[in-house]
C-alpha atoms as a PDB file:
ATOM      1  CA  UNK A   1      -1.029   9.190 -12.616  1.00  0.00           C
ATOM      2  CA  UNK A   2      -4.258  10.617 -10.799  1.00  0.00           C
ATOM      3  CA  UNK A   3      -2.421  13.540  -9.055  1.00  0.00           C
ATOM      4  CA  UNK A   4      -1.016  14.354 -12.435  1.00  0.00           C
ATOM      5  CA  UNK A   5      -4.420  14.408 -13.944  1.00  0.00           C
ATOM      6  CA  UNK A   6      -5.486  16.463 -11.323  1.00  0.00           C
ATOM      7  CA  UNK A   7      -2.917  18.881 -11.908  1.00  0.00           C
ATOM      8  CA  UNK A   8      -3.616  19.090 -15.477  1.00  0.00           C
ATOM      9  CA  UNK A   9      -7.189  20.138 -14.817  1.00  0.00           C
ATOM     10  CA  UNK A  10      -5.519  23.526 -13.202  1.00  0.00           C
ATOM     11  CA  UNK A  11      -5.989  22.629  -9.822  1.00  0.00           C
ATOM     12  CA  UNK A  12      -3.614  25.151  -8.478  1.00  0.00           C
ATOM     13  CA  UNK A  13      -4.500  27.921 -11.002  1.00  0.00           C
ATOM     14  CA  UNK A  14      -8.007  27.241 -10.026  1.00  0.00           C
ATOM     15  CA  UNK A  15      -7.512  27.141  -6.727  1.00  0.00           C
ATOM     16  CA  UNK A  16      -5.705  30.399  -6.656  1.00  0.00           C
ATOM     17  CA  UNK A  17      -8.674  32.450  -8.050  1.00  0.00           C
ATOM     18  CA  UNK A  18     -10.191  31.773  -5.191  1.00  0.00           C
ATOM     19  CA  UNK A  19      -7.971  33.927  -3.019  1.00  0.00           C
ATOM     20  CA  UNK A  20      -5.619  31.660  -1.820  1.00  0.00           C
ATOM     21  CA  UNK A  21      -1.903  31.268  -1.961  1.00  0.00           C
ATOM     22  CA  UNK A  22      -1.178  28.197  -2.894  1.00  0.00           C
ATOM     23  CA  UNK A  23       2.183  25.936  -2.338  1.00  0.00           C
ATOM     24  CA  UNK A  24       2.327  22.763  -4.431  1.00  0.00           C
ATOM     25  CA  UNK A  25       4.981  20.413  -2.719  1.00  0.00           C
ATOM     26  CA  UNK A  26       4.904  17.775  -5.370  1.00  0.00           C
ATOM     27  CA  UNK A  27       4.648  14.747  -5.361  1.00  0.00           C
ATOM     28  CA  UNK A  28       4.950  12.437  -2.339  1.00  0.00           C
ATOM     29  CA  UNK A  29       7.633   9.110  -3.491  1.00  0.00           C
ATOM     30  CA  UNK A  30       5.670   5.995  -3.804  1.00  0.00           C
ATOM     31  CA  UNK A  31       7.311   2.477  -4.837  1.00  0.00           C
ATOM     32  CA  UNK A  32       6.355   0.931  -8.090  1.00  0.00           C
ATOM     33  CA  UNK A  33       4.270  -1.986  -7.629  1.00  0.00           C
ATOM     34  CA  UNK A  34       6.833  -3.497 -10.784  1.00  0.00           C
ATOM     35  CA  UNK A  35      10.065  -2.845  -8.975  1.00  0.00           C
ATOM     36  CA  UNK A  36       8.703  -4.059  -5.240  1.00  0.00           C
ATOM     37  CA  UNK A  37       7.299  -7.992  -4.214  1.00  0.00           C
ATOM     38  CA  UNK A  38       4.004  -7.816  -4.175  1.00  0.00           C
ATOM     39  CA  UNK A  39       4.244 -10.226  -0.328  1.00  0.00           C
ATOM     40  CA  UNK A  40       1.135 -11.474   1.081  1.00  0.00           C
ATOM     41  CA  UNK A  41      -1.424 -12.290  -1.378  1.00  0.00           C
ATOM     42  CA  UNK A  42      -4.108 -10.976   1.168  1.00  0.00           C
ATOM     43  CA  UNK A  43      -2.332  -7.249   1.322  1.00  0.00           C
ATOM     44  CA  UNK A  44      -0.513  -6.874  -1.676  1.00  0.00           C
ATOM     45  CA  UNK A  45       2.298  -4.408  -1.275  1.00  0.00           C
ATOM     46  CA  UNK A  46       1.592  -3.735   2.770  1.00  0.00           C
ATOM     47  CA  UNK A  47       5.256  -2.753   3.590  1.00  0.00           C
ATOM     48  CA  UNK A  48       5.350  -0.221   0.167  1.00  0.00           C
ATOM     49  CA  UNK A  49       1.997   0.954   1.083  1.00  0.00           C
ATOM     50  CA  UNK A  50       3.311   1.603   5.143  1.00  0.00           C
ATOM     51  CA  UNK A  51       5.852   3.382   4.587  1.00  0.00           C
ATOM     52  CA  UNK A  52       4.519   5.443   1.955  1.00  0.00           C
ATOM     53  CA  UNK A  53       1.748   6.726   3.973  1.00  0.00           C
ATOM     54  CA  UNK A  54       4.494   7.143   6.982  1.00  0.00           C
ATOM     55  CA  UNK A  55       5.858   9.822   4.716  1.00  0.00           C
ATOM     56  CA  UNK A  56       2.333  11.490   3.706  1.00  0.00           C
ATOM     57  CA  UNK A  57       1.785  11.527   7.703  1.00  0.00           C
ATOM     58  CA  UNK A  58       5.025  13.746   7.836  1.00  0.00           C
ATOM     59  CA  UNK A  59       4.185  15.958   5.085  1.00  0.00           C
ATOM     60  CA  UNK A  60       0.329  16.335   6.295  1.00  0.00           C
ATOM     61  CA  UNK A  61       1.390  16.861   9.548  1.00  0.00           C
ATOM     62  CA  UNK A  62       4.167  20.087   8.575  1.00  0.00           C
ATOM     63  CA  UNK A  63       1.194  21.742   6.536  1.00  0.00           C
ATOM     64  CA  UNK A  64      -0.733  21.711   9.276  1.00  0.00           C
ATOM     65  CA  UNK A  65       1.924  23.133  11.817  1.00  0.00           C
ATOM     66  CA  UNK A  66       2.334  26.177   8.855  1.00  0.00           C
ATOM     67  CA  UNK A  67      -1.409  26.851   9.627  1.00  0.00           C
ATOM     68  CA  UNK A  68      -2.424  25.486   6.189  1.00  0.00           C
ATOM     69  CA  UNK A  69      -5.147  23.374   5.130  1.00  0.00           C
ATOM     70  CA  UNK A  70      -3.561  20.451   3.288  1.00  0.00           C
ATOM     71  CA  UNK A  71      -4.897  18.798  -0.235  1.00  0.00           C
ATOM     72  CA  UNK A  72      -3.908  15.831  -1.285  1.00  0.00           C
ATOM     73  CA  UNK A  73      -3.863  13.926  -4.208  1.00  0.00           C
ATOM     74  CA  UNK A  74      -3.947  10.436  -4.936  1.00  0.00           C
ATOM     75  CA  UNK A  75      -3.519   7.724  -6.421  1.00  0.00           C
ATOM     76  CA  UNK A  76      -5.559   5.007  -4.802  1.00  0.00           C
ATOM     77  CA  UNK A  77      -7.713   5.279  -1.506  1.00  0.00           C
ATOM     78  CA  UNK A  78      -4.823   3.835   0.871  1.00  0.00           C
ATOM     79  CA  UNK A  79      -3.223   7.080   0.813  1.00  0.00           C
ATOM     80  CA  UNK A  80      -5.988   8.316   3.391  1.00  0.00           C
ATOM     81  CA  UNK A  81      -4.070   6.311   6.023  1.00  0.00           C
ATOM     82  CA  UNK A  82      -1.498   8.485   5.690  1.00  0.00           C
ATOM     83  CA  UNK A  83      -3.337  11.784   5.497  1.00  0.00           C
ATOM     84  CA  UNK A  84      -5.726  11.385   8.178  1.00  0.00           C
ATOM     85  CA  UNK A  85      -2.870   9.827  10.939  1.00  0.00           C
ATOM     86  CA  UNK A  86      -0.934  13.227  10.092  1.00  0.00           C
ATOM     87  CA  UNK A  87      -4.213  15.375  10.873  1.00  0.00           C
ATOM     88  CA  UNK A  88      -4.876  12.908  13.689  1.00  0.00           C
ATOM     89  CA  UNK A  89      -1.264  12.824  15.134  1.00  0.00           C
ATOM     90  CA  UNK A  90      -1.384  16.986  14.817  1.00  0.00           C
ATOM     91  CA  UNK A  91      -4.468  17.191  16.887  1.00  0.00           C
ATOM     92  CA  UNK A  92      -3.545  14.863  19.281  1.00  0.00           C
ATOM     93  CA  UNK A  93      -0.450  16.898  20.148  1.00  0.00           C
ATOM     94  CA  UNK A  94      -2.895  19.629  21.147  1.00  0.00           C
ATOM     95  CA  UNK A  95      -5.195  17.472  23.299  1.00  0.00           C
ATOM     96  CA  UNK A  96      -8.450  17.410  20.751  1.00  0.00           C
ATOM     97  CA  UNK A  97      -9.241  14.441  18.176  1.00  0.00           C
ATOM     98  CA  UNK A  98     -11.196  14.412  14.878  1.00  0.00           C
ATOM     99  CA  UNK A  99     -13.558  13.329  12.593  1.00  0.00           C
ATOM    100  CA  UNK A 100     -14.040  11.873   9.186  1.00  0.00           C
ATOM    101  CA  UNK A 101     -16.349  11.930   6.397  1.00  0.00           C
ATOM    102  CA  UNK A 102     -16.032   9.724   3.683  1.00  0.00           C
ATOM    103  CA  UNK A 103     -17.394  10.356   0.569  1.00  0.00           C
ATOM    104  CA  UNK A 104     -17.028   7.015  -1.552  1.00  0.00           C
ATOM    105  CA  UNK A 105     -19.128   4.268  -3.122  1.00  0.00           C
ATOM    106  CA  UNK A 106     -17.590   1.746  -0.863  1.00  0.00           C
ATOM    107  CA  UNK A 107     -17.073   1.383   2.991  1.00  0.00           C
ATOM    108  CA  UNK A 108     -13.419   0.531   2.660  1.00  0.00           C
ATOM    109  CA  UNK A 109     -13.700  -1.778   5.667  1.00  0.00           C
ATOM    110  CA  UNK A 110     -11.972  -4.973   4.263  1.00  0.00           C
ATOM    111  CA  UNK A 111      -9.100  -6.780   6.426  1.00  0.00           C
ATOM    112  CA  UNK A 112      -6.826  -8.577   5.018  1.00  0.00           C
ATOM    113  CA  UNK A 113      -8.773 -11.763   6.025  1.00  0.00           C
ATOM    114  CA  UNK A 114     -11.850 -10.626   4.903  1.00  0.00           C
ATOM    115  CA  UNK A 115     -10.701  -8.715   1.293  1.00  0.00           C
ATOM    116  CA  UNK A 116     -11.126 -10.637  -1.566  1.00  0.00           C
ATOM    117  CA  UNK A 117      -8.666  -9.131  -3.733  1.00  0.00           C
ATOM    118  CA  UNK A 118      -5.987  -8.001  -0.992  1.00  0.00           C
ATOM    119  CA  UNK A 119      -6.117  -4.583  -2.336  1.00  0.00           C
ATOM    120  CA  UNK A 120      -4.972  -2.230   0.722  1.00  0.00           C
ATOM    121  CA  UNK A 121      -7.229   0.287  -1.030  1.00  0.00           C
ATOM    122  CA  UNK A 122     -10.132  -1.580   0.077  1.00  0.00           C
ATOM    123  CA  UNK A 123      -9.408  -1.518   3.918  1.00  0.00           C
ATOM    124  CA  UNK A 124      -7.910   2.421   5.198  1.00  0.00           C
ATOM    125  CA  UNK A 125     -11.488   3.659   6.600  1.00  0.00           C
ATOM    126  CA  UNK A 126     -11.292  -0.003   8.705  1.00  0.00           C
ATOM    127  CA  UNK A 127      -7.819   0.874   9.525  1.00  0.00           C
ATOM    128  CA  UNK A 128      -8.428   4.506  11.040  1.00  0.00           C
ATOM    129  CA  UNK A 129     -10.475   3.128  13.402  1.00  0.00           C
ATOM    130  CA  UNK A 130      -8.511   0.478  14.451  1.00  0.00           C
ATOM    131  CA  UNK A 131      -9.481  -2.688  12.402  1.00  0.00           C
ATOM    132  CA  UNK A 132      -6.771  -3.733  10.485  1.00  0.00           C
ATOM    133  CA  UNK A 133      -2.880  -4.787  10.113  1.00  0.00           C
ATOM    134  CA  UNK A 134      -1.035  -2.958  12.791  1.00  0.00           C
ATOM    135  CA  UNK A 135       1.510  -1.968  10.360  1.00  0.00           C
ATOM    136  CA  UNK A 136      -1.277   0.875   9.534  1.00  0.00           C
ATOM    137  CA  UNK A 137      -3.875   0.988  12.205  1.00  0.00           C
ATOM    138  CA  UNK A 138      -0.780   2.018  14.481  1.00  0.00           C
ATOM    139  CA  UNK A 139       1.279   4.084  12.197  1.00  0.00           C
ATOM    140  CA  UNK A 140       1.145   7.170  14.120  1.00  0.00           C
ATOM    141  CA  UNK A 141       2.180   5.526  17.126  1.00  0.00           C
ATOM    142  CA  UNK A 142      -1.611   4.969  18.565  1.00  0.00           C
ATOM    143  CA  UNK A 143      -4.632   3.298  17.532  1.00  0.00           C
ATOM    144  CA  UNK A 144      -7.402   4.134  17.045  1.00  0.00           C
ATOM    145  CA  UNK A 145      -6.930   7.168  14.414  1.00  0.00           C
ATOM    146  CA  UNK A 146     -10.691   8.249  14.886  1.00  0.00           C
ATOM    147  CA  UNK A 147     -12.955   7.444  16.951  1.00  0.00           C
ATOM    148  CA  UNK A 148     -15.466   5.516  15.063  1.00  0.00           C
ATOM    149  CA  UNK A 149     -18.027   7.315  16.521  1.00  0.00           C
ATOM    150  CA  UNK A 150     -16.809  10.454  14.507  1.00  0.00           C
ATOM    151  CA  UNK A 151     -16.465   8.775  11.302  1.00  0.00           C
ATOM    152  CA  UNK A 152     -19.267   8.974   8.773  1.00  0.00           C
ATOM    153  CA  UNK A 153     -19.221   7.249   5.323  1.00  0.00           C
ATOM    154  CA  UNK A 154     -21.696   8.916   2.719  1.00  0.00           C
ATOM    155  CA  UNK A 155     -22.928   7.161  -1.000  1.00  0.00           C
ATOM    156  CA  UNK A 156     -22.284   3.521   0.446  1.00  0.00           C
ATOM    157  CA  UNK A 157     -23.654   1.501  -2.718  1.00  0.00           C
ATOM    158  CA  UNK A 158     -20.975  -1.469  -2.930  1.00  0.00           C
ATOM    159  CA  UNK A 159     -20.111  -3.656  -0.074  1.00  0.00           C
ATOM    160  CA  UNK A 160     -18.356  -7.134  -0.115  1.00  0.00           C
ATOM    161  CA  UNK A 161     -20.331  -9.575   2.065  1.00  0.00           C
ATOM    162  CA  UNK A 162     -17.310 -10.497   4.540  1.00  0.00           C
ATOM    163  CA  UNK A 163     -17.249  -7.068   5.184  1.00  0.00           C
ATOM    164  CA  UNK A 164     -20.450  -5.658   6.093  1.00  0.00           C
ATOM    165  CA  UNK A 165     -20.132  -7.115   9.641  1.00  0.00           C
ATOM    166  CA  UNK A 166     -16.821  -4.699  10.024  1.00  0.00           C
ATOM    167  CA  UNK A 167     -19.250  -1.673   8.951  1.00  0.00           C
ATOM    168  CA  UNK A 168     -22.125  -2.639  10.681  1.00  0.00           C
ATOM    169  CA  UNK A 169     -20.132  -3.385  13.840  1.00  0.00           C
ATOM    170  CA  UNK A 170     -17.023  -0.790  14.018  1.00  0.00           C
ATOM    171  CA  UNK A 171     -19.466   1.937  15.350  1.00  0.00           C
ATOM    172  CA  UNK A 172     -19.184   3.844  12.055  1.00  0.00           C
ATOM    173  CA  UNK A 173     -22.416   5.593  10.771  1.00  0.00           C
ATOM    174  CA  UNK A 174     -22.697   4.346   7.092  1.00  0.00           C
ATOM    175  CA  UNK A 175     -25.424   6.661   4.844  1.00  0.00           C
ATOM    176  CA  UNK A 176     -26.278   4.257   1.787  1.00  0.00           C
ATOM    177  CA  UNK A 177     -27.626   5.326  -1.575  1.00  0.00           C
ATOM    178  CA  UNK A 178     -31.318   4.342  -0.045  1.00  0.00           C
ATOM    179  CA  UNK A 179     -30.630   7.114   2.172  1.00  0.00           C
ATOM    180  CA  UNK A 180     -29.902   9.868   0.371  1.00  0.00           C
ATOM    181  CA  UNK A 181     -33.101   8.545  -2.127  1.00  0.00           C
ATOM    182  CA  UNK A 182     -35.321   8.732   0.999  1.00  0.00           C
ATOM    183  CA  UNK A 183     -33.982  11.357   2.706  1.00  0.00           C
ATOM    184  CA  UNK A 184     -32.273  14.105   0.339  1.00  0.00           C
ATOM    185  CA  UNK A 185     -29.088  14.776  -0.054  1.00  0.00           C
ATOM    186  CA  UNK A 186     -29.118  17.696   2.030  1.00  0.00           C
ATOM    187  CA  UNK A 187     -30.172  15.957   5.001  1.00  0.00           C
ATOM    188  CA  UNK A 188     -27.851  13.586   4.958  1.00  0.00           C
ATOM    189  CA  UNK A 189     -24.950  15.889   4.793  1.00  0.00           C
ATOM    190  CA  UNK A 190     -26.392  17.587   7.779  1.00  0.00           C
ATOM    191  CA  UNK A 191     -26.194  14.947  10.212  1.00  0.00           C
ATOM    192  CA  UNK A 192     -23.072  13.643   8.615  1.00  0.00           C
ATOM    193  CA  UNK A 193     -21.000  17.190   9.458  1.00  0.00           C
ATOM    194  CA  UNK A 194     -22.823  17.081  12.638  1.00  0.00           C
ATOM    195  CA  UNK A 195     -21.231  13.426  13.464  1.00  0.00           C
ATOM    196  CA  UNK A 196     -18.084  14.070  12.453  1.00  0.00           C
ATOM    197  CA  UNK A 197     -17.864  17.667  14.308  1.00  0.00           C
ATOM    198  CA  UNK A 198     -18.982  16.861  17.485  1.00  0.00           C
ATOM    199  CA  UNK A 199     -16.296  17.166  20.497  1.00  0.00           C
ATOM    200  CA  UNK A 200     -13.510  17.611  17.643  1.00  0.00           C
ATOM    201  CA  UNK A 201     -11.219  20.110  16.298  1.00  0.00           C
ATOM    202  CA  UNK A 202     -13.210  19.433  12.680  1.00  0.00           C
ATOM    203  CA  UNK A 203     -12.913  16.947  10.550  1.00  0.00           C
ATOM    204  CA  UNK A 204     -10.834  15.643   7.692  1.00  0.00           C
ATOM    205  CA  UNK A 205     -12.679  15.122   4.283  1.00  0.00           C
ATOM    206  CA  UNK A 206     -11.766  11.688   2.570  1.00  0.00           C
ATOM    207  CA  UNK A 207     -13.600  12.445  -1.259  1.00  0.00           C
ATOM    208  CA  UNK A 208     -13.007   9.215  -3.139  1.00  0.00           C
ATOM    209  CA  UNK A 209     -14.657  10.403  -6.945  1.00  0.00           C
ATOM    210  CA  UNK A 210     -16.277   7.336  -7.333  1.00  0.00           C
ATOM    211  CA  UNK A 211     -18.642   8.969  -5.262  1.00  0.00           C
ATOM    212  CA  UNK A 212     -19.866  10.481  -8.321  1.00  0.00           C
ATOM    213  CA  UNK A 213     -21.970   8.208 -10.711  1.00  0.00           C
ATOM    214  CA  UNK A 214     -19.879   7.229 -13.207  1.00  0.00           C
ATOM    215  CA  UNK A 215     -21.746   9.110 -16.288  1.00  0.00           C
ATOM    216  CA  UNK A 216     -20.202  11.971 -14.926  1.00  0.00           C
ATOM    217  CA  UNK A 217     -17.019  10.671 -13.185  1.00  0.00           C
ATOM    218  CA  UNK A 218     -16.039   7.455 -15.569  1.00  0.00           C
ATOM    219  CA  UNK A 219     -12.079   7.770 -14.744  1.00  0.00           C
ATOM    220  CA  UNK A 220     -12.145   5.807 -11.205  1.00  0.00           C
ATOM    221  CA  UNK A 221     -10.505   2.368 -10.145  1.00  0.00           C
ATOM    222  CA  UNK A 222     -13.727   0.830  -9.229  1.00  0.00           C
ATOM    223  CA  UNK A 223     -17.063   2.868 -10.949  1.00  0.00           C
ATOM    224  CA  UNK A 224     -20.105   1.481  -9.379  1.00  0.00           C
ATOM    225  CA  UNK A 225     -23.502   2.629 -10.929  1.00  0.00           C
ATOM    226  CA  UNK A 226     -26.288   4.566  -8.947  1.00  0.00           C
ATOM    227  CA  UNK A 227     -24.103   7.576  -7.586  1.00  0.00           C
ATOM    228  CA  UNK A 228     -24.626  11.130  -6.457  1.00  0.00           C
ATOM    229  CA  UNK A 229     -25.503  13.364  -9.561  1.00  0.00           C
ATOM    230  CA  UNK A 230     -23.167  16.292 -10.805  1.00  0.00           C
ATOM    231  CA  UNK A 231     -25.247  18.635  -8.560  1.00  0.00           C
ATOM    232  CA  UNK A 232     -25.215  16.217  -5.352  1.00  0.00           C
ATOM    233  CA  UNK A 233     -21.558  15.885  -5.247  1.00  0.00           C
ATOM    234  CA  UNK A 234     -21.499  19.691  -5.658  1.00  0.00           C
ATOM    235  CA  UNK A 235     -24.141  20.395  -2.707  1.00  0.00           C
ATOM    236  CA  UNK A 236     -21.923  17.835  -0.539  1.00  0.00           C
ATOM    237  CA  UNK A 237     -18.728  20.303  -1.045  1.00  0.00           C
ATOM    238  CA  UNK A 238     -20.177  23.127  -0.601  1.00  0.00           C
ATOM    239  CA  UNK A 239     -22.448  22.372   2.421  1.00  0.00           C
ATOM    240  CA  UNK A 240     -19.059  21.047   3.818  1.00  0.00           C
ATOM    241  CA  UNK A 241     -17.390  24.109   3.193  1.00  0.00           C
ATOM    242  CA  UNK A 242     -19.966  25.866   4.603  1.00  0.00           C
ATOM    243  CA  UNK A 243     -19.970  24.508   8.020  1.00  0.00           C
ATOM    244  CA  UNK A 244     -16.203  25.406   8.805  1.00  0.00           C
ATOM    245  CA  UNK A 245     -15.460  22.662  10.015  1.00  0.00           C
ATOM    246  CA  UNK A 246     -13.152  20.439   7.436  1.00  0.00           C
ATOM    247  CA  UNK A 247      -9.750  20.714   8.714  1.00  0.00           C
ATOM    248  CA  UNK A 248      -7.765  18.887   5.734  1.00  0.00           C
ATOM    249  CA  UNK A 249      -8.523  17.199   2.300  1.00  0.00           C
ATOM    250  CA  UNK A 250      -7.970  14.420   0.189  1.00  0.00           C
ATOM    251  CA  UNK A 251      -9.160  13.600  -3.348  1.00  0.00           C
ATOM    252  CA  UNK A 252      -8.823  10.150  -4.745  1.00  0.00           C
ATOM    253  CA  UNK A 253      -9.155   7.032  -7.294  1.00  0.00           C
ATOM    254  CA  UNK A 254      -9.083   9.225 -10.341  1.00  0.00           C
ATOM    255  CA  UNK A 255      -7.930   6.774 -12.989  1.00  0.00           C
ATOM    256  CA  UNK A 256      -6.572   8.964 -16.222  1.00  0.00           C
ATOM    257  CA  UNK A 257      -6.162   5.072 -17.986  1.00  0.00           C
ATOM    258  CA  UNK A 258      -9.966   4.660 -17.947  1.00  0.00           C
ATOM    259  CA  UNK A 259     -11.041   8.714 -17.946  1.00  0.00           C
ATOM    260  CA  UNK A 260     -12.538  10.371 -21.156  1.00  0.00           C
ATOM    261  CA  UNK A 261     -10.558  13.752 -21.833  1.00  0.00           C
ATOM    262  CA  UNK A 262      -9.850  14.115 -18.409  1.00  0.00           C
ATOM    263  CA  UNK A 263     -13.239  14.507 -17.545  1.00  0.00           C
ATOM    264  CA  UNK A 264     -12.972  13.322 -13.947  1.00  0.00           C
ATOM    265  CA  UNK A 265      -9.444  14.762 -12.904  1.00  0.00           C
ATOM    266  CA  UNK A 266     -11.284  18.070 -14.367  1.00  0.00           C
ATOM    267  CA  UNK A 267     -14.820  16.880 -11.573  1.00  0.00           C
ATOM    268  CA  UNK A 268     -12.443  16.471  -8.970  1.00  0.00           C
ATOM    269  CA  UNK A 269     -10.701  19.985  -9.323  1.00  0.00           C
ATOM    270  CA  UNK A 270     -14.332  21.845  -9.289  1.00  0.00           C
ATOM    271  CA  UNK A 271     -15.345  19.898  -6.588  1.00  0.00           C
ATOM    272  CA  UNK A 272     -12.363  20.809  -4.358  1.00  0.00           C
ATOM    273  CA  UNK A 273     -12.645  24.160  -5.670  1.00  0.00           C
ATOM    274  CA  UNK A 274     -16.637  24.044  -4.290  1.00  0.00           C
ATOM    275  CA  UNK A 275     -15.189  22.693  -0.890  1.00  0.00           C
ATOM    276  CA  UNK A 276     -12.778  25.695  -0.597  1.00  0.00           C
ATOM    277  CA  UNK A 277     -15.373  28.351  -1.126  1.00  0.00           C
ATOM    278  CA  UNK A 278     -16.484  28.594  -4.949  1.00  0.00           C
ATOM    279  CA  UNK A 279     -19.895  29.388  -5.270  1.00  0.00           C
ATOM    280  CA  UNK A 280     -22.067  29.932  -7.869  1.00  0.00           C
ATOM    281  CA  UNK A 281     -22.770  34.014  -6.967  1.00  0.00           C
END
């Protein structure tokens, strides 16, 4: 239902005013968790999830080869496997790599031994960069996706204690809420585009909205208290956009179940709408 809420905020109309032609492609198939066996108890749904993302890789990876910059929608955070091995894969195929900046409340660095729920959605990030079941860390043939060197996570405020070895560990440079207190927002951003630029072709943009504080994005999965403001999550988009580097884009976790009048599927179309160029003058 989140890339239907999405939609319903005018994402393409939106978008459109901004100058650019826009081609929505629909909607990617996905299994229903109530017609599939939910399997392992410590990654529910892993072969659903798999092939799912298998066919977001394709569809990613044909956007790209039309010169376009792909959005998509989701739906829960293990989509991103998906998007960023079709970015990934297309890149490869030219000889350069890339990066990834991940915009979320949580690192996203469970395993399946490690998770405590078994929710896939809680492990992609650990999966792109190589920690992981294979049936995802090598689903575009190669592992790792990104170098975890390139792979920045910004607004880390929620971390599950098996876990924080993997982000502490991996290589990944992890930018807590204590961080952007001390340092500023701005800041931050800075060295995170930096980090995910350098010796790449750009980098893809992984904006889960619980990101947001939840007074002004309650319609997530998992809302976690102490998030960027309104303006933050706008200065993050926009400084983004600004650097030309963000090569692809995926928006995430909005929950219409738990939203108030659409009030986060309507956050995440202004911020994507900020990341593709909207400014204020």
């Amino acid at each position: 239902m989140g890339p239907s809420a999405i939609r319903m905020a005018n994402l393409n109309r939106r978008v459109a005013s901004l100058g650019y032609i826009v081609e929505d492609l629909g909607n990617v198939e996905v299994a229903q968790p109530e017609s599939a066996p939910e399997g392992s108890s410590h990654a529910k749904y892993l072969p659903e999830i798999a092939a799912t993302c298998g066919r977001v890789a394709t569809v990613v990876g044909q956007a790209l080869s039309r010169t376009t910059l792909p959005v998509a929608l989701g739906g829960d955070h293990s989509i991103a496997v998906g998007t960023t091995s079709g970015v990934s894969r297309f890149f490869r195929h030219r000889n350069q790599k890339i990066g990834i900046i991940w915009l979320d409340a949580h690192a996203d660095m469970n395993t399946p031994e490690t998770s405590p729920s078994g929710n896939v959605h809680g492990m992609p990030l650990a999966c792109l960069v190589g920690i992981g079941p294979r049936e995802l860390t090598h689903l575009a043939g190669y592992a790792p996706l990104v170098d975890a060197a390139n792979a920045v996570i910004v607004g880390l405020r929620d971390v599950d204690q098996m876990e924080k070895p993997h982000v502490r560990n991996s290589g990944v440079r992890a930018f807590t809420m204590r961080d952007i207190d001390e340092r500023g927002l701005r800041a931050v951003m800075e060295e995170a585009i930096r980090m995910a630029s350098v010796g790449t072709a750009g980098f893809h943009l992984s904006l889960d909205m619980d990101f947001v504080d939840p007074r002004d994005a309650p319609g997530v999965g998992t809302p976690v208290r102490g998030g960027v403001t309104y303006r933050e999550a706008h200065l993050a988009m926009e400084m983004i956009c600004d650097s030309g580097q963000m090569v692809s884009l995926e928006v995430v976790e909005v929950n219409p179940v738990i939203d108030e009048a659409n009030r986060t599927g309507d956050l995440a179309v202004e911020l994507v709408t900020s990341g593709l160029g909207k400014r204020i003058l």
